[in-house]
Protein backbone atom coordinates (compact mmCIF):
# COMPACT_ATOMS: atom_id res chain seq x y z
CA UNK A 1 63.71 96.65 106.91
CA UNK A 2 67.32 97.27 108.17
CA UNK A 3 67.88 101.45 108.56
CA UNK A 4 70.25 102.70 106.49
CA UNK A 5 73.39 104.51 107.49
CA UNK A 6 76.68 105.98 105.87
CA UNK A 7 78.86 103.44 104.36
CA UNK A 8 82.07 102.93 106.93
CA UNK A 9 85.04 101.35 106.03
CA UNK A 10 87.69 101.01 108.65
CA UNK A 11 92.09 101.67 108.46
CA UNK A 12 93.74 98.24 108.87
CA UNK A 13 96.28 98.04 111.29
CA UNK A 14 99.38 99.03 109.89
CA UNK A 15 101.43 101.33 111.85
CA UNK A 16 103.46 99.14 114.60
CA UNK A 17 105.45 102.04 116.85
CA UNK A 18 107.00 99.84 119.05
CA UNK A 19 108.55 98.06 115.86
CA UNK A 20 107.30 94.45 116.27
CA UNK A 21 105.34 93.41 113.10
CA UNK A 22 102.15 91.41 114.67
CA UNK A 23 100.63 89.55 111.63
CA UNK A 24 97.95 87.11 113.70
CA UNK A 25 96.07 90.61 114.80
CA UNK A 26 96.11 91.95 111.08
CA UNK A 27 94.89 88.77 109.98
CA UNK A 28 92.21 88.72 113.12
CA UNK A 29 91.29 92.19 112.44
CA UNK A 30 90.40 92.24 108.49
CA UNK A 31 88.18 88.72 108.95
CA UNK A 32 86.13 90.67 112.05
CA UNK A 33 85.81 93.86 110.26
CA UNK A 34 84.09 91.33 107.55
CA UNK A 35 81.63 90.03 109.74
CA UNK A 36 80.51 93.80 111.10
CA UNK A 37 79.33 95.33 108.59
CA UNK A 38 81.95 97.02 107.12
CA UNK A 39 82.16 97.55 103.44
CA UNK A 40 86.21 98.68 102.95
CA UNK A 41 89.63 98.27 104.86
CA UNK A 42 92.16 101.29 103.96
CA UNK A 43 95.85 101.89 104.19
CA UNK A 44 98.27 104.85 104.47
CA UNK A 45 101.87 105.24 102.47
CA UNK A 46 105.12 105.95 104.30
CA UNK A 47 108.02 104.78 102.59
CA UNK A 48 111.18 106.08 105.09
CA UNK A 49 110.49 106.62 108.63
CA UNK A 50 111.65 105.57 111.77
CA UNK A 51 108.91 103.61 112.80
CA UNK A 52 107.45 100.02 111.44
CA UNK A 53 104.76 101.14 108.46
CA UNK A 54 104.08 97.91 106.20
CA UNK A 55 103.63 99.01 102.26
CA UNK A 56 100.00 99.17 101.27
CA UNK A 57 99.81 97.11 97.75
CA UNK A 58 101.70 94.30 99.41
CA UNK A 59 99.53 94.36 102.55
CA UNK A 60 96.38 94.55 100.60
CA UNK A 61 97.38 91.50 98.53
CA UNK A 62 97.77 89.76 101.39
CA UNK A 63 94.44 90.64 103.02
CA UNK A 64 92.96 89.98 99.20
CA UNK A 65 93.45 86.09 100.37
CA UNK A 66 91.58 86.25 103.81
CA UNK A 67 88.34 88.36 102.96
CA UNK A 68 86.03 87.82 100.19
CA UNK A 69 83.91 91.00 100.35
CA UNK A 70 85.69 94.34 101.68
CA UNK A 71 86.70 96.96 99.15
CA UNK A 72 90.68 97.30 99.87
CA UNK A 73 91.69 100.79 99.25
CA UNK A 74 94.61 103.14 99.79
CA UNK A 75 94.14 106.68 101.32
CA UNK A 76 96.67 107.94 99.85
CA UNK A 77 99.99 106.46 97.97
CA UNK A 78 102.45 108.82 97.36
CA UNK A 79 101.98 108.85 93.14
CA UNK A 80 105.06 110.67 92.68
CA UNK A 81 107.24 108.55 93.98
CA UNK A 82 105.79 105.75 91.98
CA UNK A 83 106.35 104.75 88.40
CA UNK A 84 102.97 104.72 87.30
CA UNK A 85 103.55 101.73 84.87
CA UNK A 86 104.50 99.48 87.57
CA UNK A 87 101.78 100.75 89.65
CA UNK A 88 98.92 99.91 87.02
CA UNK A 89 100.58 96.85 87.25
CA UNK A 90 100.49 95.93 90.52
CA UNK A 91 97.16 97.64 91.36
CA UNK A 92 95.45 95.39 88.37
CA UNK A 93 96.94 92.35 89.37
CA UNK A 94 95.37 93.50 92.83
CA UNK A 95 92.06 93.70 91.37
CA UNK A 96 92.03 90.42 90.14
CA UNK A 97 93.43 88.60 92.87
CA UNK A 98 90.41 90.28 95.20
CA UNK A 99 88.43 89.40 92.68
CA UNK A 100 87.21 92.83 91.50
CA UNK A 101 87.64 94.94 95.25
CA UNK A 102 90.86 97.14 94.78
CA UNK A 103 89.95 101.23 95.15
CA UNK A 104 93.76 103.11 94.00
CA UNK A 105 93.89 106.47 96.44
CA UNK A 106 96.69 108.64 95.04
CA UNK A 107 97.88 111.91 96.56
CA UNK A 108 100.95 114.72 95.71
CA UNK A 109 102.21 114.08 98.88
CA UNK A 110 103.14 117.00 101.47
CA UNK A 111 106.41 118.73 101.77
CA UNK A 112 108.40 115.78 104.06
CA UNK A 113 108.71 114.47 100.53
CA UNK A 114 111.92 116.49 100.35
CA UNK A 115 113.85 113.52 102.47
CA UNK A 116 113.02 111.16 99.78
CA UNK A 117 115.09 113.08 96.99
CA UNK A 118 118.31 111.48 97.61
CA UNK A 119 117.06 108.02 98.51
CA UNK A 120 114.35 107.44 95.71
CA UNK A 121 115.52 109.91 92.84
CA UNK A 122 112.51 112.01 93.57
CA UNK A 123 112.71 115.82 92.14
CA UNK A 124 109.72 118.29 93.80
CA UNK A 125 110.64 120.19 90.73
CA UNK A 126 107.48 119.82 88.42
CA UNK A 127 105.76 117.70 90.68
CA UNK A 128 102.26 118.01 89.40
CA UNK A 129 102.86 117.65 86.00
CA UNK A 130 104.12 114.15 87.15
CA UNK A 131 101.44 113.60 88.64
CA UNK A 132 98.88 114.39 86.47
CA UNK A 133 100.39 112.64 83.39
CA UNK A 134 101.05 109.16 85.70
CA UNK A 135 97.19 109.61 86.36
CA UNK A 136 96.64 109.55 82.74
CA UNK A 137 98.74 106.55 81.88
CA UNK A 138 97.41 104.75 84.65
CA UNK A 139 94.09 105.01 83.28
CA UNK A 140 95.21 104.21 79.52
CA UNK A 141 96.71 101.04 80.56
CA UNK A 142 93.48 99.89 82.67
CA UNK A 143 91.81 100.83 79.33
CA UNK A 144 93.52 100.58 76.41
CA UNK A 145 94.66 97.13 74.11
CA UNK A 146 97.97 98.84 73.46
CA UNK A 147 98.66 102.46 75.49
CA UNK A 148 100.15 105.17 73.94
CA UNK A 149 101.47 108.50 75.94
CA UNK A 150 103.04 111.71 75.10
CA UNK A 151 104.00 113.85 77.91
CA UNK A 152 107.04 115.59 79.72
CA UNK A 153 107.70 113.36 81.87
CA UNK A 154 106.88 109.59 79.81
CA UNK A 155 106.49 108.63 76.30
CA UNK A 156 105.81 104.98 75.07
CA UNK A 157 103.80 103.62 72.07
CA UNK A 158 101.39 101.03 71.70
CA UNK A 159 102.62 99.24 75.10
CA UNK A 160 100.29 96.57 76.20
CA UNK A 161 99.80 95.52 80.08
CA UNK A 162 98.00 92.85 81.56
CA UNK A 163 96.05 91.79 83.15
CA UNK A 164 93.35 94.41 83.20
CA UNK A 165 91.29 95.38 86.01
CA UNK A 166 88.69 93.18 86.69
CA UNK A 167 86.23 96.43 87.55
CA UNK A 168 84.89 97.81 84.09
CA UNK A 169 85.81 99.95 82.77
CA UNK A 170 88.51 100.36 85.50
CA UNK A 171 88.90 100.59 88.89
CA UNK A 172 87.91 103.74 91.14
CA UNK A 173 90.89 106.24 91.55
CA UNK A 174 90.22 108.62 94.47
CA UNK A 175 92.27 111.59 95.13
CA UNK A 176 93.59 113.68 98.49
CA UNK A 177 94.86 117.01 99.16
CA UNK A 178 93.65 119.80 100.25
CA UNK A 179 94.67 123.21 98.47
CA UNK A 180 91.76 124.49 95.93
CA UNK A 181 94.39 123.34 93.27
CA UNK A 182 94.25 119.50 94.50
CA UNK A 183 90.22 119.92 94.87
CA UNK A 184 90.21 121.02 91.63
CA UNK A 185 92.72 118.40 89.73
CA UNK A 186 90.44 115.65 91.86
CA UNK A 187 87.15 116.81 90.09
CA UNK A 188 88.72 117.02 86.98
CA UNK A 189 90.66 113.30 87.08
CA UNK A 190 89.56 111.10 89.46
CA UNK A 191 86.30 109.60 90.86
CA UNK A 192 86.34 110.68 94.29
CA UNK A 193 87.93 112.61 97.00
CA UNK A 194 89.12 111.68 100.40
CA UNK A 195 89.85 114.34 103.22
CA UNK A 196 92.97 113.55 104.99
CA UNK A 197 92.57 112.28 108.91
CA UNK A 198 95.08 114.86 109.65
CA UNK A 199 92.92 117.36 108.83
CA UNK A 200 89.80 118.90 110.85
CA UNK A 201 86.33 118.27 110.36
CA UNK A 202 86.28 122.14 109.89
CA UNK A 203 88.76 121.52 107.21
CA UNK A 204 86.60 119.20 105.24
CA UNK A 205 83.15 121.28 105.57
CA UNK A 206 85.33 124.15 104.25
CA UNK A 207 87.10 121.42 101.29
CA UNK A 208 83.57 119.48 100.64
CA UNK A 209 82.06 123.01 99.83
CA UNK A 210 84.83 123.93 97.66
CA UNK A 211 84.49 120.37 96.05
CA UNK A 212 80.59 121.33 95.33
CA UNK A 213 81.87 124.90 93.86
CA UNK A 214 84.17 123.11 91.71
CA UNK A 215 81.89 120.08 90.19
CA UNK A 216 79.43 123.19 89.44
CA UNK A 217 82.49 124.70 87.58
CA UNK A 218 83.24 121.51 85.73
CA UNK A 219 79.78 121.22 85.31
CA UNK A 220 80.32 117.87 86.52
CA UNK A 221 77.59 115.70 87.85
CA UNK A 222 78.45 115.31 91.62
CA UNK A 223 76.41 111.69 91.27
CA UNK A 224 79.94 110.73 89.45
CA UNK A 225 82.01 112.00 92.42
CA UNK A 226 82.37 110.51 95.38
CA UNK A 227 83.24 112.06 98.90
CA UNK A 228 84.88 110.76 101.88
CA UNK A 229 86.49 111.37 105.27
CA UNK A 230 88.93 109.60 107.10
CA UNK A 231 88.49 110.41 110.60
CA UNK A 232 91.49 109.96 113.37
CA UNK A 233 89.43 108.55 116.57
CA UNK A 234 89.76 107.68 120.00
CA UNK A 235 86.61 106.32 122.08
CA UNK A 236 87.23 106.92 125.55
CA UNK A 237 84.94 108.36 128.63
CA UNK A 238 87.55 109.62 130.16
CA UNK A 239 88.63 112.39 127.88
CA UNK A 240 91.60 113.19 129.60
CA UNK A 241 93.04 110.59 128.66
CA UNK A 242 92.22 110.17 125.64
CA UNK A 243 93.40 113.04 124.40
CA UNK A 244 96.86 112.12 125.96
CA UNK A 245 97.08 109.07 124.30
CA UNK A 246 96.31 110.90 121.20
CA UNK A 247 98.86 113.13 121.98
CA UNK A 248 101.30 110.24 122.70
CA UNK A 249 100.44 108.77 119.44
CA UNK A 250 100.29 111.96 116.80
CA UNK A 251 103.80 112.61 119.12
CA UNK A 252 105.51 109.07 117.16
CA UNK A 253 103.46 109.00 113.99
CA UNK A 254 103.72 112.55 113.44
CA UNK A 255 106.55 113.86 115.25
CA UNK A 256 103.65 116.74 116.54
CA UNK A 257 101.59 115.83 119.62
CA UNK A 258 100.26 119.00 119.19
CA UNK A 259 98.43 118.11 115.97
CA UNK A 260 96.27 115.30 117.08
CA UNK A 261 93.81 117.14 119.76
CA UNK A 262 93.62 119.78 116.41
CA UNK A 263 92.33 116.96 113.89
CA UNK A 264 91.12 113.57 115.81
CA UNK A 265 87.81 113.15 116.79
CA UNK A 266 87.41 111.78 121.03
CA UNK A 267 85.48 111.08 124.01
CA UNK A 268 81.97 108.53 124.31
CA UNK A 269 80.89 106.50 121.50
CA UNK A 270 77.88 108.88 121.39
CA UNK A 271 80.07 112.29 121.45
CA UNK A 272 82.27 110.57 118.42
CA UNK A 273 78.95 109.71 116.52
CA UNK A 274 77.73 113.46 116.90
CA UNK A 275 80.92 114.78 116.00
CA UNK A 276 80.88 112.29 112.89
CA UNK A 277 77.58 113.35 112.32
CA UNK A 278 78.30 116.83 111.48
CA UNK A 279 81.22 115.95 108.70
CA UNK A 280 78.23 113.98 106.64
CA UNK A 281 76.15 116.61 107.31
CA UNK A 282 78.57 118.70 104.98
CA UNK A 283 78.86 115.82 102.56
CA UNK A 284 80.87 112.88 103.34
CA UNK A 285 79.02 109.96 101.83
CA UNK A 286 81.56 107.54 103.33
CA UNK A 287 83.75 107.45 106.80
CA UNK A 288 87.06 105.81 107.23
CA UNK A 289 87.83 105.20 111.32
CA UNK A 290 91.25 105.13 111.80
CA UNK A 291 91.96 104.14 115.50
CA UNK A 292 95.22 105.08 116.78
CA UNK A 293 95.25 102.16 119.67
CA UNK A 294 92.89 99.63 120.92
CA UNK A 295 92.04 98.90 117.48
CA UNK A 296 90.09 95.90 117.73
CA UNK A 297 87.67 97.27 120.92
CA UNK A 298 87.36 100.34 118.08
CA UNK A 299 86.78 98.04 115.70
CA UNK A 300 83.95 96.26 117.67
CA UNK A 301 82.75 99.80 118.88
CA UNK A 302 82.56 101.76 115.72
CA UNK A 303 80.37 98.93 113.90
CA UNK A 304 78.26 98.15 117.13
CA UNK A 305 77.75 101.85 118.34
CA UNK A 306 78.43 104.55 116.01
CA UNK A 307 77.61 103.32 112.59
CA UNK A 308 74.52 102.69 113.47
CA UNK A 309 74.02 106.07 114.24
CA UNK A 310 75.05 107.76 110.97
């Protein structure tokens, strides 16, 4: 009988900071993560930067056609600056196009959100209340023959979308963030949680705790809830350098080198695995890699030699 282990899924390439769009080692990258045991391919939102960052839904719908089997989720798009009809939209027509695989991560988004106000109409100014009602008629429209909403922000009557999900009842929404008030709003609305690969795995033991505290609260049963990590990773002997091209990397992406030694996980394949270890230990019942470089030797590497040892 095979051993079990932690689910993995794996971040598709998607971040291109030398600008050049290569579409043959996307394509070559979701079919091998197929074959190696994977079970999801993930995606990040950026929407302005100054750096090539393809846009999630339309990437996913594209890797819909080459795979048959991964779950293809986001971790996180930015729900506020989203219309959330047009999202239901797009994320159901995703779901039936992958034949029943999409996974909607939605987050509140961090404070560099202030550069889109000009550019995409986007007030911070009641923000959560936003967010919390496009949740709701998200959900609805999944659900519901004709939706109906009343809220500050949105109000329709008996609007109809289709199609539907092809997951019953819907498909999963997960939720990041970190603050006790996002932990809280995730165990409340959505069906999961994701910790952020820019934060620490002493973040997440700290947020997966506060997670447990809240489902107790909720008296919510934490079979209903799902937990994840993604985890920033670079497998290299020599540490040295790995954690300069870490540096390097968090240095574009991030515009702070400093960051990445703070939150990525480095060194041997076995040193990563007992690192990894630990952040299941405290409750992650699925990992997300997310290699900064190298991505398909991590690719090969994560399935062949840590995986296995989770």
């Amino acid at each position: 009988m095979a051993t079990q282990h932690t689910p993995c899924g794996i971040e598709l390439p998607q971040v291109f900071l030398d600008g050049s769009t290569d579409m043959e080692h996307i394509r070559s990258f979701a079919m091998q993560a197929e074959t190696l045991g994977y079970d999801s391919l993930w995606l990040q939102e950026r929407i302005i930067g100054d750096f090539t960052m393809l846009e999630p839904v339309t990437l996913l719908s594209y890797v819909a056609g080459i795979t048959t089997r991964l779950k293809l989720g986001t971790s996180v798009i930015l729900l506020p600056l989203r219309n959330p009809v047009q999202l239901a939209k797009a994320y159901s027509s995703l779901d039936v196009m992958s034949g029943g695989r999409a996974v909607l991560g939605v987050g509140l988004g961090g404070g560099h959100l202030g550069s889109h106000e000009d550019v995409l109409g986007y007030s911070r100014e009641g923000r959560v209340t936003r967010f919390t009602e496009a949740v709701q008629i998200i959900r609805l429209l999944w659900t519901e023959p004709k939706a109906s909403f009343q809220g500050r922000y949105w109000n329709f009557k008996e609007i109809s979308m289709e199609p539907k999900p092809l997951q019953k009842p819907r498909l999963p929404i997960i939720f990041g963030g970190h603050h006790d008030n996002a932990l809280r709003r995730a165990v409340k609305y959505a069906d999961g949680w994701m910790g952020a690969g820019s934060s620490s795995a002493a973040s997440f033991i700290r947020e997966a705790s506060r997670i447990r505290d809240f489902l107790d609260e909720a008296k919510r049963d934490p079979a209903s809830f799902h937990v994840s990590k993604r985890v920033y990773l670079a497998v290299d002997k020599d540490k040295a350098r790995g954690e300069q091209r870490i540096r390097e990397w968090f240095s574009r992406r991030y515009k702070n080198a400093d960051l990445g030694p703070k939150v990525s996980i480095w060194g041997s394949s076995a040193e990563c695995a007992e690192k990894i270890q630990e952040i299941v230990h405290a409750g992650a019942q699925h990992i997300v890699f997310n290699p900064m470089f190298d991505e398909m030797e991590h690719l090969e590497i994560c399935a062949k030699e840590i995986m296995p040892q989770l």
